[in-house]
C-alpha atoms as a PDB file:
ATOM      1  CA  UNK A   1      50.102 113.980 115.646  1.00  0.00           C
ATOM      2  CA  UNK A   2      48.614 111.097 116.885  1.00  0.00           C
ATOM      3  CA  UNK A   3      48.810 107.977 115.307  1.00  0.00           C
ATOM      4  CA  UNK A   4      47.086 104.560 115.747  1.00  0.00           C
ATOM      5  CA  UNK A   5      48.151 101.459 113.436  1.00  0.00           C
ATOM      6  CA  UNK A   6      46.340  97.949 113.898  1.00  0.00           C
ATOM      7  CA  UNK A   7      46.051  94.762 111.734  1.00  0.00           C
ATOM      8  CA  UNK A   8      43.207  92.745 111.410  1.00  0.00           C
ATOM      9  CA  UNK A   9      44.313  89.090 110.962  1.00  0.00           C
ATOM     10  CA  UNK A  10      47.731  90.109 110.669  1.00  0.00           C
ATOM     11  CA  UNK A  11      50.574  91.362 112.745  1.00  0.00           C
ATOM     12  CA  UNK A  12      52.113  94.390 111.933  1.00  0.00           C
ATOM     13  CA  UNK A  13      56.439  94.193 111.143  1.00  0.00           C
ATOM     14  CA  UNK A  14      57.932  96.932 113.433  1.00  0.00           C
ATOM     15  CA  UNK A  15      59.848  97.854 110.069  1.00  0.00           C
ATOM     16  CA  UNK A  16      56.019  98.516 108.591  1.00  0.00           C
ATOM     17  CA  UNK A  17      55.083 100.224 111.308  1.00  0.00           C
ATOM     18  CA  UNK A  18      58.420 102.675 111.140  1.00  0.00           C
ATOM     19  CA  UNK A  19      58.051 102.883 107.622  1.00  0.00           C
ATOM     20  CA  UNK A  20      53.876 104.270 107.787  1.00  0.00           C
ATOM     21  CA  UNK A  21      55.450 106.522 110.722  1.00  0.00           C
ATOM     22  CA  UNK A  22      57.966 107.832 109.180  1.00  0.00           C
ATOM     23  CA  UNK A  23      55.458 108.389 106.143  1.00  0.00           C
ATOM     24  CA  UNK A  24      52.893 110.510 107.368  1.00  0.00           C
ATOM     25  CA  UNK A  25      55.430 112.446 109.517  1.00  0.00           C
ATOM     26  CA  UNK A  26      56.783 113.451 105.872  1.00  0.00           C
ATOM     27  CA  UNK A  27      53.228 114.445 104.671  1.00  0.00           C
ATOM     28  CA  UNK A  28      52.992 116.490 108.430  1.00  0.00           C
ATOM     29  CA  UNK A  29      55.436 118.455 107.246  1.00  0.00           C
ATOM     30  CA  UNK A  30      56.140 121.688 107.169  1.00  0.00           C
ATOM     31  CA  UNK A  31      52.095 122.213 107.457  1.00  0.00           C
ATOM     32  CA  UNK A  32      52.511 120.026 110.933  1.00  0.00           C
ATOM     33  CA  UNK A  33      48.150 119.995 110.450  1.00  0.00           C
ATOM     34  CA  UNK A  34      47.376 116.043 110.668  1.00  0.00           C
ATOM     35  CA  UNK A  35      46.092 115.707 113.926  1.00  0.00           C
ATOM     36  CA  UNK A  36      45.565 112.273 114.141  1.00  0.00           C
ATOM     37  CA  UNK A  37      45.996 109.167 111.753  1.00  0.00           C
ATOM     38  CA  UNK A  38      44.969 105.594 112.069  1.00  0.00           C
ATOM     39  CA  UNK A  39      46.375 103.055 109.623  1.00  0.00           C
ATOM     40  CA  UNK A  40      44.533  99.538 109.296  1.00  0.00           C
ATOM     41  CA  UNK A  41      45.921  96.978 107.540  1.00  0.00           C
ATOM     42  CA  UNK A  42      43.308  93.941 106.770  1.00  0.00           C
ATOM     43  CA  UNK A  43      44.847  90.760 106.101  1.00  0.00           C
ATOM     44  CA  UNK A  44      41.523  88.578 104.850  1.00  0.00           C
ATOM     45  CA  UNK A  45      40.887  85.463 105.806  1.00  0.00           C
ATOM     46  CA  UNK A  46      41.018  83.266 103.060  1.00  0.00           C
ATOM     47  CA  UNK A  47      44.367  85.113 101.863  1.00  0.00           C
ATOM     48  CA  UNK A  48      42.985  85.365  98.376  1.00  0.00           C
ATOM     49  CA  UNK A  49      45.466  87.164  96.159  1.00  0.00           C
ATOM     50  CA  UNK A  50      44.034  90.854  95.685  1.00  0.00           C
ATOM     51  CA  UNK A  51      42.280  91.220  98.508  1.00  0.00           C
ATOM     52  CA  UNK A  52      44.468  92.494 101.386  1.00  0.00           C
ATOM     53  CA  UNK A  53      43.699  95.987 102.112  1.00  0.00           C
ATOM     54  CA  UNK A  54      44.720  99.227 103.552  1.00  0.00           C
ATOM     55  CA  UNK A  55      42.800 101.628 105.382  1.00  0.00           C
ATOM     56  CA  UNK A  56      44.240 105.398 105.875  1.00  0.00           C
ATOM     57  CA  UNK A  57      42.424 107.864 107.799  1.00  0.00           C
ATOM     58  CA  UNK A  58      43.798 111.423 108.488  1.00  0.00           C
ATOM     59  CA  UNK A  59      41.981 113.924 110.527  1.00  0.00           C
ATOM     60  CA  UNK A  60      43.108 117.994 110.482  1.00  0.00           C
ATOM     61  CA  UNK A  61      41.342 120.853 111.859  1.00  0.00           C
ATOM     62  CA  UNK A  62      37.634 120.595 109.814  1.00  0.00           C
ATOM     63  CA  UNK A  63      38.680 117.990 107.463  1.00  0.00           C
ATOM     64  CA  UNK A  64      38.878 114.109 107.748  1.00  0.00           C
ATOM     65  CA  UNK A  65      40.239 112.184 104.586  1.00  0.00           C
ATOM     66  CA  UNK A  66      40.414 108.634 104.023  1.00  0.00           C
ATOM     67  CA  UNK A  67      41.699 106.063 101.642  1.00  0.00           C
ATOM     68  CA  UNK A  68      41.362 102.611 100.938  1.00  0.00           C
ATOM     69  CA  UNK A  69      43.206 100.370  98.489  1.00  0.00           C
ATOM     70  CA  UNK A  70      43.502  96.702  98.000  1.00  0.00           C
ATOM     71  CA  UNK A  71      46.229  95.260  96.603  1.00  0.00           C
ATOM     72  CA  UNK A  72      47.657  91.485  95.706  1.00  0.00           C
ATOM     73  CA  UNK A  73      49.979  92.190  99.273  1.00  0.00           C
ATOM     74  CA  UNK A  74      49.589  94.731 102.249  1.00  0.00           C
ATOM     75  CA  UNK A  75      52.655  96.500 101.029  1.00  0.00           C
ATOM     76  CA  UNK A  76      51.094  96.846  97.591  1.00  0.00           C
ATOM     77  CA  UNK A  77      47.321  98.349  99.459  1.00  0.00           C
ATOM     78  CA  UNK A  78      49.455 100.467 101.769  1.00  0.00           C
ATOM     79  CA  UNK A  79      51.475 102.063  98.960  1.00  0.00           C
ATOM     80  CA  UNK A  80      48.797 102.741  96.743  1.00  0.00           C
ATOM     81  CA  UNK A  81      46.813 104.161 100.043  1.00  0.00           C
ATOM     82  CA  UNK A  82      49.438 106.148 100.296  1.00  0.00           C
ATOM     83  CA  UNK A  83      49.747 107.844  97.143  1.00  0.00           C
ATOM     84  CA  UNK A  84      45.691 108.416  97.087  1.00  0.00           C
ATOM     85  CA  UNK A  85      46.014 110.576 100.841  1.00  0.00           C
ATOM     86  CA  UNK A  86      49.008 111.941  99.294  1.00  0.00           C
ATOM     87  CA  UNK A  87      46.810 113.464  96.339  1.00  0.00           C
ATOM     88  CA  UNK A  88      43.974 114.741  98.646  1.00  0.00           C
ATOM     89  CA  UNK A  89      46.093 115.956 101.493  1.00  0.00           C
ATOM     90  CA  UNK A  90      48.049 117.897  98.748  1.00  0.00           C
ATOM     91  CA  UNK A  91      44.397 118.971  97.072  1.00  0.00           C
ATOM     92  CA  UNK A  92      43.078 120.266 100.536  1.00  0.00           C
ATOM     93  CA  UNK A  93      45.612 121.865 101.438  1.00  0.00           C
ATOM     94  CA  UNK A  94      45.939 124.074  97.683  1.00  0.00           C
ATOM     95  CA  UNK A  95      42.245 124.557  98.478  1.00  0.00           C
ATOM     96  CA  UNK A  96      42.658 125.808 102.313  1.00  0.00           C
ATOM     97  CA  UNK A  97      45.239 128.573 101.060  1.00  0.00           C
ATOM     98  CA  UNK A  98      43.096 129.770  98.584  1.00  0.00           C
ATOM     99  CA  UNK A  99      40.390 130.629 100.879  1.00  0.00           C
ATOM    100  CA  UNK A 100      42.723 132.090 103.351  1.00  0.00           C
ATOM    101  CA  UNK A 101      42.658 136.095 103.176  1.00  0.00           C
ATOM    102  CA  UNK A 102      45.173 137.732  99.819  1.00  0.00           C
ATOM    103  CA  UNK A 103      48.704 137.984 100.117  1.00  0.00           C
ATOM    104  CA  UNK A 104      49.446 141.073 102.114  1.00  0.00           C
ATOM    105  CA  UNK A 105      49.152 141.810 106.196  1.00  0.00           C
ATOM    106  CA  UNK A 106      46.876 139.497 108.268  1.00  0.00           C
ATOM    107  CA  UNK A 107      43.749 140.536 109.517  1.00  0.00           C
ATOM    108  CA  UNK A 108      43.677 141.282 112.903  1.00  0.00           C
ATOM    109  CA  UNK A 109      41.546 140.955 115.917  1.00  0.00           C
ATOM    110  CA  UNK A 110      41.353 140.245 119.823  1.00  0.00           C
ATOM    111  CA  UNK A 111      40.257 137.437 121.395  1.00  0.00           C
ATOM    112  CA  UNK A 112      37.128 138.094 122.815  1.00  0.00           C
ATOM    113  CA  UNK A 113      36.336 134.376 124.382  1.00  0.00           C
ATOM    114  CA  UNK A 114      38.176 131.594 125.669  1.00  0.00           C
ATOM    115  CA  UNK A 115      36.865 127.636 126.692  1.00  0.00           C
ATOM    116  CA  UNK A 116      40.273 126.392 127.861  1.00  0.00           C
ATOM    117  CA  UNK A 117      38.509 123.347 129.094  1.00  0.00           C
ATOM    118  CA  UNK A 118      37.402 122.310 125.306  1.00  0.00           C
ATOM    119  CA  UNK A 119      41.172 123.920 123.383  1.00  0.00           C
ATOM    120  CA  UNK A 120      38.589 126.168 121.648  1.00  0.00           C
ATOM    121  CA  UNK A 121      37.945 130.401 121.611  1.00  0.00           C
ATOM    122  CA  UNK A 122      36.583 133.549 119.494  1.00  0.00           C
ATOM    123  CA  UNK A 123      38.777 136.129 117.837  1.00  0.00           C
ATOM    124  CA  UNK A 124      37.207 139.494 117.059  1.00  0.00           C
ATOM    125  CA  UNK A 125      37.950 140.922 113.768  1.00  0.00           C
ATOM    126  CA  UNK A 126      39.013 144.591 113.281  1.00  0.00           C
ATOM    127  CA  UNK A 127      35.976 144.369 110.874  1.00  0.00           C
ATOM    128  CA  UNK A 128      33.534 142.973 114.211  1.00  0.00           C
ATOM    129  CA  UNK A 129      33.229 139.648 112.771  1.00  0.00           C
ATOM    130  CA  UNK A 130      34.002 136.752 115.115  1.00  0.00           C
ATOM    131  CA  UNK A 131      35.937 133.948 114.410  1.00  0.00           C
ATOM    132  CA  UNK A 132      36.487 130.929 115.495  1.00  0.00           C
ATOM    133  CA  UNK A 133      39.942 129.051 116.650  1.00  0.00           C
ATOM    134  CA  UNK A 134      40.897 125.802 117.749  1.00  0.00           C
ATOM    135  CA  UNK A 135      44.466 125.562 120.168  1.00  0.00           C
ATOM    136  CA  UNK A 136      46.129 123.710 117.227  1.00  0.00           C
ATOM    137  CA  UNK A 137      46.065 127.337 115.096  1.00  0.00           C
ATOM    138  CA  UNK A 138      47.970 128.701 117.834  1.00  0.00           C
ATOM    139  CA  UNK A 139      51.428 129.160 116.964  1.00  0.00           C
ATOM    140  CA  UNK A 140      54.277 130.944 118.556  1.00  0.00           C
ATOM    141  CA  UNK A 141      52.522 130.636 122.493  1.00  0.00           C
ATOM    142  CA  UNK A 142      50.898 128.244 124.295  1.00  0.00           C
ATOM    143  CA  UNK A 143      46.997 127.978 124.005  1.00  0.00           C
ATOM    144  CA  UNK A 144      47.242 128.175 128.112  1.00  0.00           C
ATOM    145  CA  UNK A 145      49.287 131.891 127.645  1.00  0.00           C
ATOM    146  CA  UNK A 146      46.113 133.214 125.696  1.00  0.00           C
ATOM    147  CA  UNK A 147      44.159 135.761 127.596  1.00  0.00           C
ATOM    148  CA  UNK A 148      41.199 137.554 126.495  1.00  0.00           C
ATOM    149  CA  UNK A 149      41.782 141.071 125.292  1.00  0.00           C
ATOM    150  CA  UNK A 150      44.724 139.725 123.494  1.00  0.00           C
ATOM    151  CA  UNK A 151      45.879 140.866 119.997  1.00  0.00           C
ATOM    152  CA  UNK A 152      46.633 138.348 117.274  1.00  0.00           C
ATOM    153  CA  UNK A 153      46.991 138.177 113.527  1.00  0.00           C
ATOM    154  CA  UNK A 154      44.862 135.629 112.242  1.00  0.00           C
ATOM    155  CA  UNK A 155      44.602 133.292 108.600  1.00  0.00           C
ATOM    156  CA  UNK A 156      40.894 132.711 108.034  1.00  0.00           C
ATOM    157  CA  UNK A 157      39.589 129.953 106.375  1.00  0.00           C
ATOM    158  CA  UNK A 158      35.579 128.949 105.419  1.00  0.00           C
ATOM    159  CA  UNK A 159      34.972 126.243 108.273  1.00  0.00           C
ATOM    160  CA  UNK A 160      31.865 123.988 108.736  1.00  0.00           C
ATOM    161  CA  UNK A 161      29.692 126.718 110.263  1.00  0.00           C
ATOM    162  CA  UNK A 162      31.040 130.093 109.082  1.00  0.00           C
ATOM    163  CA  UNK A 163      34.846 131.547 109.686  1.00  0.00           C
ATOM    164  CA  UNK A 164      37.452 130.284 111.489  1.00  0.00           C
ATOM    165  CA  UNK A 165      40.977 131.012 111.525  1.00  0.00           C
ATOM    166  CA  UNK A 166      43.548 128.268 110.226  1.00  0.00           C
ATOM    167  CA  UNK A 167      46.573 130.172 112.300  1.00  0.00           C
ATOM    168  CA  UNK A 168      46.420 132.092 115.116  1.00  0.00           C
ATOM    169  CA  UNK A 169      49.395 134.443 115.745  1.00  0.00           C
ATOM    170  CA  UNK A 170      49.448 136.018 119.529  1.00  0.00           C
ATOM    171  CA  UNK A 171      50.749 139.565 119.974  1.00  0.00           C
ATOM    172  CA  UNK A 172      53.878 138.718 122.819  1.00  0.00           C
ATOM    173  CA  UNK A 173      54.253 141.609 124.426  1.00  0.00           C
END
């Protein structure tokens, strides 16, 4: 994951910065699906009380979420920040498995194309129906290893234009 944090008018403590680190490396987990975060903490000018603000934003594979609280201190924003991505990571992901093919064996398929330049390629279905992946649904090889012609068991998921597979599973041979 990669992970950005600025402030705007303020500094950011190193024990802050640890603390929203060590944060969203919890909510990573065991998904490991964030693949990049930027934290922005706004410390207004005229320091009225209730008006510093925090600024999440969480991107995955076909999904960016956001939040953004203000609260009487930064700490006070950045919690409450935190427990609003907290509630819409968690709702995503319940909504990503249920779209995801039944309980039962994968679907399989072969990859049919592969743009290593752009971390992106098309799976063939056993039912001809061609699905997309990114590298970051590869798991158990490297996205470099993949070949075309090679068998995988696949998760599909609905993604912004049609089918593409949430977890890519190569066949090592």
């Amino acid at each position: 994951m990669e992970l950005h944090i600025e402030g705007q008018h303020t500094a950011v403590a190193a024990d802050v910065q640890s603390w929203i680190t060590e944060r969203l490396e919890a909510l990573n987990r065991p998904e490991e699906d964030i693949l990049h975060a930027r934290v922005t903490l706004v410390k207004h000018e005229r320091h009225r009380k209730g008006s510093d603000e925090a600024r999440l934003l969480v991107s995955l594979a076909g999904k960016t979420l956001s939040a953004t609280q203000v609260g009487d201190t930064l700490e006070d924003a950045l919690y409450q920040a935190f427990d609003v991505l907290t509630r819409e990571l968690r709702e995503f992901r319940t909504a990503r498995r249920g779209i995801v093919k039944g309980a039962g064996l994968r679907p399989r398929g072969r990859i049919v194309r592969l743009f290593p330049e752009r971390d992106y390629g098309f799976i063939e279905t056993e039912s001809h129906r061609e699905v997309y992946f990114h590298a970051h649904a590869v798991h158990g090889l490297p996205f470099a290893q993949l070949v075309v012609g090679m068998g995988v068991d696949l998760e599909i998921e609905a993604g912004h234009d049609g089918p593409q597979a949430a977890r890519v599973l190569p066949h090592v041979v």
